[in-house]
PDB file of N, CA and C in Angstrom:
ATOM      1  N   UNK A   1     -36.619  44.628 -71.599  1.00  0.00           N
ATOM      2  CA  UNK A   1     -36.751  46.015 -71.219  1.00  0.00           C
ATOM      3  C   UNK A   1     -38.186  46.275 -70.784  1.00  0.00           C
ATOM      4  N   UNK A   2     -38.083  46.905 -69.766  1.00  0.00           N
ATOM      5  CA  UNK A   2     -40.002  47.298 -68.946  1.00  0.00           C
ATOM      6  C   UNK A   2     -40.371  48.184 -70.039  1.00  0.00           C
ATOM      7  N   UNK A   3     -41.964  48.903 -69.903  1.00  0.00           N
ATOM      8  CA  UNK A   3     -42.415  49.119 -70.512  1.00  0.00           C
ATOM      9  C   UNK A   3     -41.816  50.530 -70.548  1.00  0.00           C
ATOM     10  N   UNK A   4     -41.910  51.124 -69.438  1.00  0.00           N
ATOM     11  CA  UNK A   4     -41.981  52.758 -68.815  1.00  0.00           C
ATOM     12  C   UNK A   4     -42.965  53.582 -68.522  1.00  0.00           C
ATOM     13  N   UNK A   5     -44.367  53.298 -68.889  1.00  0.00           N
ATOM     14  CA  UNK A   5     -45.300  54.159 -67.823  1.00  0.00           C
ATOM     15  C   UNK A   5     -45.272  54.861 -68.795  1.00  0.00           C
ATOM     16  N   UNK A   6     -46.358  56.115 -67.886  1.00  0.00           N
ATOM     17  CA  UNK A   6     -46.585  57.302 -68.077  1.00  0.00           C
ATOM     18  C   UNK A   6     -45.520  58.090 -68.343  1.00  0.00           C
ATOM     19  N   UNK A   7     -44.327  58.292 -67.430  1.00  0.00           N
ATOM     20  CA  UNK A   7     -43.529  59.253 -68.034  1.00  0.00           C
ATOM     21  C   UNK A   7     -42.787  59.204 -68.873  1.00  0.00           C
ATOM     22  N   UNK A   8     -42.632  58.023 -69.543  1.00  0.00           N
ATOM     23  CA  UNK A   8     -41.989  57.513 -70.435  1.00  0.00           C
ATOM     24  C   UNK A   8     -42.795  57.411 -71.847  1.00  0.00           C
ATOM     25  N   UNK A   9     -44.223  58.106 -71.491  1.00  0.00           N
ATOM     26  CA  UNK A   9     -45.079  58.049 -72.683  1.00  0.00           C
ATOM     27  C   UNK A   9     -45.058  59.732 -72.969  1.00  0.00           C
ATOM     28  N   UNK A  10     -44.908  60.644 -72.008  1.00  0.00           N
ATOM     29  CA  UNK A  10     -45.353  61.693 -71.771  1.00  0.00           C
ATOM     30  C   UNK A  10     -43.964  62.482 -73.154  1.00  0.00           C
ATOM     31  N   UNK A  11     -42.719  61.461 -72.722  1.00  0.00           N
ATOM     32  CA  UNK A  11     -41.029  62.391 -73.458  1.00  0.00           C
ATOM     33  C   UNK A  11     -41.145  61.300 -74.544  1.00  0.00           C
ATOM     34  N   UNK A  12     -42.118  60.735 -74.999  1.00  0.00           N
ATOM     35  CA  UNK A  12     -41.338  59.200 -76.474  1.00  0.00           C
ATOM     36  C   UNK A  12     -41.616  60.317 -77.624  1.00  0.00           C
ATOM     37  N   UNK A  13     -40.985  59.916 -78.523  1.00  0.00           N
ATOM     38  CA  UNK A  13     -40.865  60.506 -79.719  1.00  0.00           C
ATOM     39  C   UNK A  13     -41.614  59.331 -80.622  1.00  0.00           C
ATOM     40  N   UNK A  14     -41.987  59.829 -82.031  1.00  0.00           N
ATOM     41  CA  UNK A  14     -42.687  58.773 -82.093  1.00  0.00           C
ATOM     42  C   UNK A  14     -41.927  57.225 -82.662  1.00  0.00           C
ATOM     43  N   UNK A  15     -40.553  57.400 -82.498  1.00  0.00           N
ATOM     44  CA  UNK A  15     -39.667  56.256 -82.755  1.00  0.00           C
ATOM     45  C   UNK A  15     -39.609  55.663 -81.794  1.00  0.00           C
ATOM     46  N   UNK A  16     -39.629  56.059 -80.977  1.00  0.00           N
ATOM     47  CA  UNK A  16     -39.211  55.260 -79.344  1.00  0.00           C
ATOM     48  C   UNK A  16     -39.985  53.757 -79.436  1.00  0.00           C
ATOM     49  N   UNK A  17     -41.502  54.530 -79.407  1.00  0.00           N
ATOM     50  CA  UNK A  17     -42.429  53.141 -79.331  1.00  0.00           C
ATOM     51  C   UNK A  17     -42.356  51.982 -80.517  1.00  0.00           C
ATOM     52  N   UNK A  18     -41.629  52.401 -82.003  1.00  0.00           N
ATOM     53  CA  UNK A  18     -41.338  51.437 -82.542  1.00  0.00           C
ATOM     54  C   UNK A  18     -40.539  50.567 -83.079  1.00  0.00           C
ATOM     55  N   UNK A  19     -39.355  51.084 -81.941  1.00  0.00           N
ATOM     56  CA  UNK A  19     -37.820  50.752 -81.455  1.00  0.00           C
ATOM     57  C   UNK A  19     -38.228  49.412 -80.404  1.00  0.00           C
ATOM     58  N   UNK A  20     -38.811  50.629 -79.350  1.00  0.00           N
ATOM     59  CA  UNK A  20     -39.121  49.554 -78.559  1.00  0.00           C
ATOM     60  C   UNK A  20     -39.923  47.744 -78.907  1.00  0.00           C
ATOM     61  N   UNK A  21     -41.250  48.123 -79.828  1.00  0.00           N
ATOM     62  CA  UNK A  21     -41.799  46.909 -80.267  1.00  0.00           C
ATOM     63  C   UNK A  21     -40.901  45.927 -80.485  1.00  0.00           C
ATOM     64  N   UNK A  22     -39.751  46.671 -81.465  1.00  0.00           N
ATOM     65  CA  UNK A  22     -38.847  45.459 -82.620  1.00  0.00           C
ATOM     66  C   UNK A  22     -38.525  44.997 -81.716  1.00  0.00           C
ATOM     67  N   UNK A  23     -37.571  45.644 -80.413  1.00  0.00           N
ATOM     68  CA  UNK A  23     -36.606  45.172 -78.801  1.00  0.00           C
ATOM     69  C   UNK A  23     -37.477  43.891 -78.563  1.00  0.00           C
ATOM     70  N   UNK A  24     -38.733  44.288 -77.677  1.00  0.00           N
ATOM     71  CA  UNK A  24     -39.438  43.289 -77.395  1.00  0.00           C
ATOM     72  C   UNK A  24     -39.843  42.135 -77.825  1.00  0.00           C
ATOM     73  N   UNK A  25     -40.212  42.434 -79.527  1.00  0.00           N
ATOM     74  CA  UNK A  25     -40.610  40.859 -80.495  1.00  0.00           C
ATOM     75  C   UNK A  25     -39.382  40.342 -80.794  1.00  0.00           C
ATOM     76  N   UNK A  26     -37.857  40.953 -80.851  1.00  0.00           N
ATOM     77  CA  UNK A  26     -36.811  40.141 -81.119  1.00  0.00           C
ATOM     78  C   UNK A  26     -35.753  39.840 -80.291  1.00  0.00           C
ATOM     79  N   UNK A  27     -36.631  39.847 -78.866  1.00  0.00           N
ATOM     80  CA  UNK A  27     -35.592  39.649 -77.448  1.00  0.00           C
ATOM     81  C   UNK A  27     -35.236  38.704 -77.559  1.00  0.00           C
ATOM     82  N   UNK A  28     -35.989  37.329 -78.099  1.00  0.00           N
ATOM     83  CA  UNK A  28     -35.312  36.605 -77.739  1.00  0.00           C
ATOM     84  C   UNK A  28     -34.008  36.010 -78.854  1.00  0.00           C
ATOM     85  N   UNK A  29     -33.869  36.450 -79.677  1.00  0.00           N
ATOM     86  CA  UNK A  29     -32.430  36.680 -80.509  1.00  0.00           C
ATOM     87  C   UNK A  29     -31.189  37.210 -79.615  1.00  0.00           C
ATOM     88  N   UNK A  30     -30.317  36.838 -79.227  1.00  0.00           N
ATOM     89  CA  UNK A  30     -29.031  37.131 -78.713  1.00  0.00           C
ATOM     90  C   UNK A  30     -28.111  38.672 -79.364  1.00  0.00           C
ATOM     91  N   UNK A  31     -28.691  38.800 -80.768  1.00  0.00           N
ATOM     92  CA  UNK A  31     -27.998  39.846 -81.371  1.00  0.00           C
ATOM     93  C   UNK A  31     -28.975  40.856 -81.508  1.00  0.00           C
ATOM     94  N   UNK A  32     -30.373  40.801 -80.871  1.00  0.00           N
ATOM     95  CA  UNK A  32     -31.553  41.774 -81.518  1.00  0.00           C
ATOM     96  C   UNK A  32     -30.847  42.823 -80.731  1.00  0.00           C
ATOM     97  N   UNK A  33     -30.009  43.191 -80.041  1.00  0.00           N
ATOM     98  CA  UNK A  33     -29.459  44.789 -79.426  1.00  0.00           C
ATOM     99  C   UNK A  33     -28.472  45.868 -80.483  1.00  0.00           C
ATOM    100  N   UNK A  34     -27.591  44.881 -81.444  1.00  0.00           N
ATOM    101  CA  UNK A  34     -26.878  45.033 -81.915  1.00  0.00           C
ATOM    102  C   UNK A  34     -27.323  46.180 -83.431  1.00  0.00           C
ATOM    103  N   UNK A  35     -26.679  47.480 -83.395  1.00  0.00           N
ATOM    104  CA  UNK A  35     -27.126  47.778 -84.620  1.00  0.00           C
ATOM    105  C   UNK A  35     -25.906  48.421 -85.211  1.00  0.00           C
ATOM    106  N   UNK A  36     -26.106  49.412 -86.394  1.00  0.00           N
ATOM    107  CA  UNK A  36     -24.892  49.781 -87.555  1.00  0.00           C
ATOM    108  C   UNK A  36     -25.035  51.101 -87.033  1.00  0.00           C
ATOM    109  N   UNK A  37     -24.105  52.094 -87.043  1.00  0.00           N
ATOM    110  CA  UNK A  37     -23.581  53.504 -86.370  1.00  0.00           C
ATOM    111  C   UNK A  37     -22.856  53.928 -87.236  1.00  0.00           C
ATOM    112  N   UNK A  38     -23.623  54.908 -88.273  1.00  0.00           N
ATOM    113  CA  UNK A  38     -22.442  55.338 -89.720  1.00  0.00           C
ATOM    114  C   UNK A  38     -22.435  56.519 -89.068  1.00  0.00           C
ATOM    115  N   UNK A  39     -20.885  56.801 -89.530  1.00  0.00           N
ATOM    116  CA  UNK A  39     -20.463  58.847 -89.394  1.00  0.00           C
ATOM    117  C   UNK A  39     -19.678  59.219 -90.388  1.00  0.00           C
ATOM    118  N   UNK A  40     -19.494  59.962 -89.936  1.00  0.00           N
ATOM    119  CA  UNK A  40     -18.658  60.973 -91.239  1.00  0.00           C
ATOM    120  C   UNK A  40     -17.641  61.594 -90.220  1.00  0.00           C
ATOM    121  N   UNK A  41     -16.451  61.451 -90.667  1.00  0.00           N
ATOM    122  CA  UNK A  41     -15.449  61.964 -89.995  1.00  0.00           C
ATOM    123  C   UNK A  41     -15.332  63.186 -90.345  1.00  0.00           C
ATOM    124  N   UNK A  42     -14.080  64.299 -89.839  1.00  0.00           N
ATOM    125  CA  UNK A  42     -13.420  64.941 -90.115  1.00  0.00           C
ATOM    126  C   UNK A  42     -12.887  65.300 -91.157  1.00  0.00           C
ATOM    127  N   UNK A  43     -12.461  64.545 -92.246  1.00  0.00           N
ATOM    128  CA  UNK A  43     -12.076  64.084 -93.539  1.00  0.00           C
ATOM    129  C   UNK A  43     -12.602  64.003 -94.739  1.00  0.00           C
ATOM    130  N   UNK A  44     -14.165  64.014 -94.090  1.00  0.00           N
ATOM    131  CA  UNK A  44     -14.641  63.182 -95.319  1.00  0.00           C
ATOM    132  C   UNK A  44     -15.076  61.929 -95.458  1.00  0.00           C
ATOM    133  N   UNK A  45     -14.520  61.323 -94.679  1.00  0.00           N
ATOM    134  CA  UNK A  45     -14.000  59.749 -94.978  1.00  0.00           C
ATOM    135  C   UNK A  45     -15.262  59.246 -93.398  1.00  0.00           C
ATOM    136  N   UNK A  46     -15.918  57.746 -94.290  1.00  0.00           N
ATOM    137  CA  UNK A  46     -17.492  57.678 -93.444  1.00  0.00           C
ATOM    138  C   UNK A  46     -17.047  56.428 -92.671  1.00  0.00           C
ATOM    139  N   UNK A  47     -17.368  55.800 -92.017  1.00  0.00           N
ATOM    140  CA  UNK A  47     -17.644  54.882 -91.262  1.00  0.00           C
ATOM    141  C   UNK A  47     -19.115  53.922 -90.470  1.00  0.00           C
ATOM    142  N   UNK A  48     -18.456  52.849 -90.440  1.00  0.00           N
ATOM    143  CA  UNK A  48     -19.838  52.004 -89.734  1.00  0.00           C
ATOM    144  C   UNK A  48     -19.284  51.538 -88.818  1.00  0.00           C
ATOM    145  N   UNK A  49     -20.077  51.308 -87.608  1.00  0.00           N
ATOM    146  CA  UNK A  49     -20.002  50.992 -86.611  1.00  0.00           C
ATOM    147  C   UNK A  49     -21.318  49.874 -86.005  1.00  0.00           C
ATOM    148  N   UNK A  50     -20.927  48.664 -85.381  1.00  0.00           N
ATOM    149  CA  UNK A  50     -21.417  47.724 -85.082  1.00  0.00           C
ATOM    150  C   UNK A  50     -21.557  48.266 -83.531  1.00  0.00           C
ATOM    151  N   UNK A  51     -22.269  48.555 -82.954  1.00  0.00           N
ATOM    152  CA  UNK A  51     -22.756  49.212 -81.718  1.00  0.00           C
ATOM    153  C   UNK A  51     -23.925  48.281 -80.605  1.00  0.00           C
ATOM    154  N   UNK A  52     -23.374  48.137 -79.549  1.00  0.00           N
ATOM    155  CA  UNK A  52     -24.837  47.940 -78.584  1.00  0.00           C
ATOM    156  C   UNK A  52     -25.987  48.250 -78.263  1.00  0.00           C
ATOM    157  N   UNK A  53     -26.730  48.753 -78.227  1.00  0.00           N
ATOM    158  CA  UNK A  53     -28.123  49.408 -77.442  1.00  0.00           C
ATOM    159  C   UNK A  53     -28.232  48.618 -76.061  1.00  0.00           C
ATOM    160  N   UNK A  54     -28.556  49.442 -75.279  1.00  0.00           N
ATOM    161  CA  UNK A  54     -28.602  49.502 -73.578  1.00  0.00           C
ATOM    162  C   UNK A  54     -29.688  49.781 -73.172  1.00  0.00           C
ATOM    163  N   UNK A  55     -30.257  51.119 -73.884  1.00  0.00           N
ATOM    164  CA  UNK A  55     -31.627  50.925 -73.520  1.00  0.00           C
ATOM    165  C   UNK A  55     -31.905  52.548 -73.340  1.00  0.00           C
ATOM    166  N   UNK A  56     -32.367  53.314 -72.388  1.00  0.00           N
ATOM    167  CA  UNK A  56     -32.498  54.464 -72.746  1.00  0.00           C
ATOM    168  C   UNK A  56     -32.392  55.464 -71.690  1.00  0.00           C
ATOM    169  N   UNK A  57     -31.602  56.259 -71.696  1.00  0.00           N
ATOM    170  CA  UNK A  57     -31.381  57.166 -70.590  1.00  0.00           C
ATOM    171  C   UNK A  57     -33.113  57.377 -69.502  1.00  0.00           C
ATOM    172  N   UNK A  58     -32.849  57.382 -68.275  1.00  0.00           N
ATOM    173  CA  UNK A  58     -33.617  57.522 -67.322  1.00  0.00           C
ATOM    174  C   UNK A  58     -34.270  58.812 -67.810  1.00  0.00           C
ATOM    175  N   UNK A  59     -36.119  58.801 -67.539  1.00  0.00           N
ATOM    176  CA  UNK A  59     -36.660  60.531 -67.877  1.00  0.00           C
ATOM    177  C   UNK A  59     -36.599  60.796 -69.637  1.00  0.00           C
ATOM    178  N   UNK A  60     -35.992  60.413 -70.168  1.00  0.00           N
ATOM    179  CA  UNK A  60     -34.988  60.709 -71.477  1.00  0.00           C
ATOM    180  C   UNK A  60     -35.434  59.502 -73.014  1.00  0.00           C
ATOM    181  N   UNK A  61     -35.465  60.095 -73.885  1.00  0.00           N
ATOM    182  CA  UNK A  61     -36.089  59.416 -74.923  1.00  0.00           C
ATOM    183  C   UNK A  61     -34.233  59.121 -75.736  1.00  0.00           C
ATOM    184  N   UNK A  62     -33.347  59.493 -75.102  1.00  0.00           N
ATOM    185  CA  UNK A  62     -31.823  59.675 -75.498  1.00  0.00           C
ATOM    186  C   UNK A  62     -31.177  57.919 -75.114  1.00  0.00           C
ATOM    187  N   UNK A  63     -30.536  57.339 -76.232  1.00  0.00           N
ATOM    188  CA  UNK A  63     -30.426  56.111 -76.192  1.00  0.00           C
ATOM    189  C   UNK A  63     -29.132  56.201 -75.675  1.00  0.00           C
ATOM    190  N   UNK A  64     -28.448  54.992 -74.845  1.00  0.00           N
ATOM    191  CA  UNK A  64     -27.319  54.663 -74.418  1.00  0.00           C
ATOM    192  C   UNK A  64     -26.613  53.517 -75.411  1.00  0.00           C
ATOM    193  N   UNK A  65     -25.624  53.297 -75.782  1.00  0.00           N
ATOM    194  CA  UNK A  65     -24.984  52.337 -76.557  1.00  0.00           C
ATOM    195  C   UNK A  65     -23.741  52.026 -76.232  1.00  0.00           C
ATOM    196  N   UNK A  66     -23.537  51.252 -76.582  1.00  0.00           N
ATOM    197  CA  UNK A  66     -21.690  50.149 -75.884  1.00  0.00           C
ATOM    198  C   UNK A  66     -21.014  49.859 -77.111  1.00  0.00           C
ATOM    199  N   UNK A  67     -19.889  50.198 -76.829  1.00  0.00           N
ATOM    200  CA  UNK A  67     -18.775  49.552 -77.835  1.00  0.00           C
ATOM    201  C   UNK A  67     -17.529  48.950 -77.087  1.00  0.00           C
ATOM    202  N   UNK A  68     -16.591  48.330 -77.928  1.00  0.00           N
ATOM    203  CA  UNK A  68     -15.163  47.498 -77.224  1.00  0.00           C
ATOM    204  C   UNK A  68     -14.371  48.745 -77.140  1.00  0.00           C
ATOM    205  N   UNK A  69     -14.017  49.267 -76.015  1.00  0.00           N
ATOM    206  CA  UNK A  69     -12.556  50.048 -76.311  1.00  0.00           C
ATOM    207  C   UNK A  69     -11.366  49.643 -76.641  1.00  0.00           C
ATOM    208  N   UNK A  70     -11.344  48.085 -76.847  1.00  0.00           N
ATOM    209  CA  UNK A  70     -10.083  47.521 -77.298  1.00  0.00           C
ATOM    210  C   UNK A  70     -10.391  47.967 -79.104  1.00  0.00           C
ATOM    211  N   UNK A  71     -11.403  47.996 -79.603  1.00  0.00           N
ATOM    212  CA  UNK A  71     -12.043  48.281 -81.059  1.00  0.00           C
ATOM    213  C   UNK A  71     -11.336  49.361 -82.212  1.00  0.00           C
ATOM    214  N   UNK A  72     -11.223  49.707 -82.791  1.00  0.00           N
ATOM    215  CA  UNK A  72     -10.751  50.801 -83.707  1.00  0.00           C
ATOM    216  C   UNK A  72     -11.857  51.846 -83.951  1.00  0.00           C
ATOM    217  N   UNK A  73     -12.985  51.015 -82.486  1.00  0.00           N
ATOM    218  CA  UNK A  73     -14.015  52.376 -82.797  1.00  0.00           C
ATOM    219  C   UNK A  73     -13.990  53.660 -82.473  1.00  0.00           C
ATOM    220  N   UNK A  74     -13.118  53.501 -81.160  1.00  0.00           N
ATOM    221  CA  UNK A  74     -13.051  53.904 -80.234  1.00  0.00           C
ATOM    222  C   UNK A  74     -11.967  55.190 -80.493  1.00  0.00           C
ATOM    223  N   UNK A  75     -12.030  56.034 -80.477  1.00  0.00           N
ATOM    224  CA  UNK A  75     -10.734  57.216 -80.900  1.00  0.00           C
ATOM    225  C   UNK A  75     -10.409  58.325 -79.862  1.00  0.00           C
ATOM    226  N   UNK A  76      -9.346  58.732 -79.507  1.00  0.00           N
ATOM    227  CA  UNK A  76      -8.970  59.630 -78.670  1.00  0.00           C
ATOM    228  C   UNK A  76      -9.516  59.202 -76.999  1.00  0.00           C
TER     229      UNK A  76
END
């Protein structure tokens, strides 16, 4: 993942930049994208989720992430 410049320094929060570090020092791991996505349903009832990272919306400190829609992650 590039760095992003200025405008990408101007919208970071201060997680961004140490999201980004880990990305960079553990690129070369095959699974360093991969993280856990807990929620809380409707119910009550919580969940984890094994999720992608993509990287980060254009302009935007807002992360993009991938899952299987063949998955049981996936609902409605």
């Amino acid at each position: 993942m590039a760095g992003g410049g200025a405008a990408a320094s101007a919208l970071s929060t201060p997680w961004r930049s140490l999201l980004q570090r880990a990305l960079d020092g553990n690129a070369h791991l095959k699974h360093s994208t991969f993280f856990q996505l807990a929620t809380v349903g409707g119910g009550g009832r919580p969940a984890n989720r094994t999720v992608v990272f993509r990287g980060f919306q254009e302009q935007s400190d807002k992360i993009q992430i991938n899952t299987d829609a063949r998955s049981n992650k996936v609902c409605c």
